[in-house]
Protein backbone atom coordinates (compact mmCIF):
# COMPACT_ATOMS: atom_id res chain seq x y z
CA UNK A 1 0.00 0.00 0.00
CA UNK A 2 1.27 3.39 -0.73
CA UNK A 3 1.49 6.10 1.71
CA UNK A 4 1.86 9.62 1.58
CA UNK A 5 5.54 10.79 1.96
CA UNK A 6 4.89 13.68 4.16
CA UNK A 7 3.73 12.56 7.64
CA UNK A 8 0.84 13.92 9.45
CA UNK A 9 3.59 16.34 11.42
CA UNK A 10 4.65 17.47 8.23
CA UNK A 11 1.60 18.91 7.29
CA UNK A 12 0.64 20.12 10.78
CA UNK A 13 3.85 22.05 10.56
CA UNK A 14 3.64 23.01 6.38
CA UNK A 15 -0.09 24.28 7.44
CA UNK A 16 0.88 26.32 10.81
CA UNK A 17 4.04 27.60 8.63
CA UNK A 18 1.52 28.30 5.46
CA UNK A 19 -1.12 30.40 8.13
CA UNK A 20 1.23 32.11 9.60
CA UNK A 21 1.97 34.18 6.33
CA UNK A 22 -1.47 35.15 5.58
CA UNK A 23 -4.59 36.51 7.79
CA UNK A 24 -6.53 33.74 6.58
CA UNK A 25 -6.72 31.12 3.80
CA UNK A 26 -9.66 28.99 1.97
CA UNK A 27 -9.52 25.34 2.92
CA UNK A 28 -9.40 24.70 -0.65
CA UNK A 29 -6.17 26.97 -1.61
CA UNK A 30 -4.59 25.52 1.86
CA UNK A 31 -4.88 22.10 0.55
CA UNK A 32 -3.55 23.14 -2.47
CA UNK A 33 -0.76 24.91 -0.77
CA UNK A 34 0.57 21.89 1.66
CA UNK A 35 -0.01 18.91 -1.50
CA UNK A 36 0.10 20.75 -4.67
CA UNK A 37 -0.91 19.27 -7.87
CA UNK A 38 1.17 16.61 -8.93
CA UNK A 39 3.89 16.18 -6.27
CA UNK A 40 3.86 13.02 -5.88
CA UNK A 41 1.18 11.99 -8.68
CA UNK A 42 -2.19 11.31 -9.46
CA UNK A 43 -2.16 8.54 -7.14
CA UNK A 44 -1.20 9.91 -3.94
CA UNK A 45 -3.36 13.26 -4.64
CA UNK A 46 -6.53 11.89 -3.02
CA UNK A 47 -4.58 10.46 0.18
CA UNK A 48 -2.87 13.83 0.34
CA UNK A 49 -5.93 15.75 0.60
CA UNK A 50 -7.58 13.19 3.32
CA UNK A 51 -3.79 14.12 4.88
CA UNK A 52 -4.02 17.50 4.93
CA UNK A 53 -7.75 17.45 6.06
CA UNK A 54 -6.89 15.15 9.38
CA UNK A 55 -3.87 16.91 10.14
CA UNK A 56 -5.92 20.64 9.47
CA UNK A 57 -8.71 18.67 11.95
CA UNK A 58 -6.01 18.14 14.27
CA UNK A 59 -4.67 21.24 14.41
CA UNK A 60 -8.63 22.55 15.06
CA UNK A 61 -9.05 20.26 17.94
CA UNK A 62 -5.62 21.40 19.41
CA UNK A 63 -7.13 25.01 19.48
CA UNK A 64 -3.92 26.17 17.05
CA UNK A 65 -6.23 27.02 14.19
CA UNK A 66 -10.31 28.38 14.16
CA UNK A 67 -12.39 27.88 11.03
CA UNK A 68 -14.36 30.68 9.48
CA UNK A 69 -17.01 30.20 7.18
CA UNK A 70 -18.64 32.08 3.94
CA UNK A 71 -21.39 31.50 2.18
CA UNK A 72 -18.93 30.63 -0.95
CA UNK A 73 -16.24 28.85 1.34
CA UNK A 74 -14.62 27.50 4.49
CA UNK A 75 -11.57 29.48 5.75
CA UNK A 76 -8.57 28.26 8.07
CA UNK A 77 -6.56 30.75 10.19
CA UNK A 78 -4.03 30.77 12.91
CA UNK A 79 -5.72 31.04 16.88
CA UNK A 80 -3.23 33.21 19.36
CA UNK A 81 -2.34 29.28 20.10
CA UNK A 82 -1.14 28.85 16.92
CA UNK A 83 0.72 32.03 16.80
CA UNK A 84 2.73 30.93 19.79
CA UNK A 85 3.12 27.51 18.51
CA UNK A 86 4.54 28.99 14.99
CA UNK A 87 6.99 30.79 16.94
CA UNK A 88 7.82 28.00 18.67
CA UNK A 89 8.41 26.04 15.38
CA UNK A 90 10.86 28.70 14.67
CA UNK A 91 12.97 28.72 17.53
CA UNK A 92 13.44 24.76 17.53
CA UNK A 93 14.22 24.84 13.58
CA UNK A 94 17.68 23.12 12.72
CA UNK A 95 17.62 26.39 9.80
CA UNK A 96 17.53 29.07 12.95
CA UNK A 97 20.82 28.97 13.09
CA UNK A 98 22.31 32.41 15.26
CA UNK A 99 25.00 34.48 13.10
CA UNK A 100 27.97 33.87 14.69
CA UNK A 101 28.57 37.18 14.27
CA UNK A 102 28.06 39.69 17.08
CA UNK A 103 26.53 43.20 16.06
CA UNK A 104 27.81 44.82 19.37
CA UNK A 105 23.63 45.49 20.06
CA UNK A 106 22.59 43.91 23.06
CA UNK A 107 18.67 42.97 23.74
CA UNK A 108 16.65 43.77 26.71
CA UNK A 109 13.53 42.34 27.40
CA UNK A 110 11.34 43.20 30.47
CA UNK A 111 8.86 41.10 31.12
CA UNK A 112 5.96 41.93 33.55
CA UNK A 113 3.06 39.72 33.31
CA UNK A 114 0.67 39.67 36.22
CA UNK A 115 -0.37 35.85 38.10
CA UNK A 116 -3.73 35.74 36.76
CA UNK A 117 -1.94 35.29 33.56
CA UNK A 118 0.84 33.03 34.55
CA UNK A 119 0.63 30.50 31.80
CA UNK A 120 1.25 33.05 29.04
CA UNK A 121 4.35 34.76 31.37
CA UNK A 122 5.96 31.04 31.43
CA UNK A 123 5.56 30.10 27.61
CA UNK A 124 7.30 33.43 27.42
CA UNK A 125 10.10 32.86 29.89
CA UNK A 126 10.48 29.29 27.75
CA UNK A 127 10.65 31.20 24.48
CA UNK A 128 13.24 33.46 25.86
CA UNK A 129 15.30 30.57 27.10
CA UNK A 130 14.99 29.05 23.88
CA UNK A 131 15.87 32.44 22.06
CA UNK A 132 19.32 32.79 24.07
CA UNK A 133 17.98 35.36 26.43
CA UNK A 134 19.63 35.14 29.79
CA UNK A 135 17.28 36.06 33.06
CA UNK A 136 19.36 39.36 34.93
CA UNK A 137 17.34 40.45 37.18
CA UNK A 138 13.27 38.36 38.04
CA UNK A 139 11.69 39.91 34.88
CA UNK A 140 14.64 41.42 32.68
CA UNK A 141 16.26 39.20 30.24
CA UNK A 142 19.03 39.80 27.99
CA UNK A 143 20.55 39.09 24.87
CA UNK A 144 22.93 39.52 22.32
CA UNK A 145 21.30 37.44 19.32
CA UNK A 146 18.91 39.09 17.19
CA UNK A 147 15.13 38.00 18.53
CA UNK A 148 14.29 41.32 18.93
CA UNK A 149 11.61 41.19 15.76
CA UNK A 150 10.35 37.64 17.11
CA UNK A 151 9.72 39.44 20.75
CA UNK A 152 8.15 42.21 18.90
CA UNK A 153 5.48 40.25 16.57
CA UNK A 154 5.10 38.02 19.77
CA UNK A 155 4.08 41.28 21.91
CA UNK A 156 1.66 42.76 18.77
CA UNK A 157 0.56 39.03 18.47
CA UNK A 158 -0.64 38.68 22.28
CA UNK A 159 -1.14 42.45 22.63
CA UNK A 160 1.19 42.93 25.34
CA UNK A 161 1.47 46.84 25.09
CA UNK A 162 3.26 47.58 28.43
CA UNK A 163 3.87 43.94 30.11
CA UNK A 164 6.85 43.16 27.30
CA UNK A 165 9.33 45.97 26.87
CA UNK A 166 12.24 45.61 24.31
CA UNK A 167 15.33 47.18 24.25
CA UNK A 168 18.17 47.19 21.60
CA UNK A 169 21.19 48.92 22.97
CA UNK A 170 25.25 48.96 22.45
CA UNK A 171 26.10 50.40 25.63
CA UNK A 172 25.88 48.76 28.99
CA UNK A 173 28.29 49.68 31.88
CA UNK A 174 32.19 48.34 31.45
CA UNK A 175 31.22 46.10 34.51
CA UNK A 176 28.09 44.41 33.63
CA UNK A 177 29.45 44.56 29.90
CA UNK A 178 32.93 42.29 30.87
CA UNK A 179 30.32 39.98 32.98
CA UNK A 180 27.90 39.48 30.20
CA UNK A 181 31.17 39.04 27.42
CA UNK A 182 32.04 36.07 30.47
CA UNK A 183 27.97 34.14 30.09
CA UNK A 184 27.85 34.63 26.61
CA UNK A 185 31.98 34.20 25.88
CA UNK A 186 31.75 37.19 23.40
């Protein structure tokens, strides 16, 4: 029996990736997008649709993507969930590879999420972890890798106005500075 090359994964991940560029997309131009025409044949196209239709179902029942629906069609889009879970994706990509490079900019995140929303303020601490962000001081994280446009689509994403504050600076006190080159052995 044949079977579709791409697992389920993959197209949990080529849909969240595919959503993540646009507002919203039809379910029909989705598919379309994840198995196009031809791929892998004429053969595999109807088991790549049923594919992309459990692992879109999946996604739905994770709460990572909402459907919307016209009178003309059925639309897919990307929950604040699924947002998070993109970025995610990103950070734990073998292709996010850091330039080895160092700018001389450091980044400074201050984070200041209230308990009532805990959850959120420890998805963040793990993205900033994950990011190469270094805690300083309880909510103040720093940085010298470039995240600073993930942390700012993150903070429009979850509308996080004044509870995630970034910084991008190149001068820090000669002190801190020669104990920061030390952690991140700049």
């Amino acid at each position: 029996m044949s079977r579709t090359p791409a697992s389920g994964n993959n197209y949990s991940k080529k849909i969240l990736k595919i959503l993540s560029e646009n507002k919203a997309l039809s379910v029909s131009e989705l598919t379309q997008k994840v198995a196009p025409d031809g791929q892998n044949g004429a053969i595999l196209k109807p088991l790549q649709a049923y594919a992309v239709t459990r692992a879109l179902r999946n996604l739905r029942e994770a709460g990572l993507v909402e459907s919307l629906s016209s009178d003309q069609n059925d639309y897919a889009r990307l929950t604040r969930a699924g947002k998070q879970k993109v970025n995610n994706l990103k950070l734990e990509s073998d292709t996010a590879l850091l330039n080895p490079n160092w700018d001389g900019m450091w980044r400074i995140v201050l984070l200041d999420l209230p308990e009532s929303r805990k959850n959120e303020r420890e998805s963040l601490r793990y993205l900033l972890k994950k990011a190469g962000f270094v805690c300083l001081k309880n909510s103040a994280w720093i940085s010298p890798h470039p995240f600073e446009h993930l942390f700012m689509n993150i903070k429009k994403d979850l509308g996080l106005t004044t509870e995630l504050m970034i910084m991008v600076t190149e001068t820090i006190d000669p002190e801190t500075e020669a104990v920061l080159f030390e952690l991140f052995k700049k």
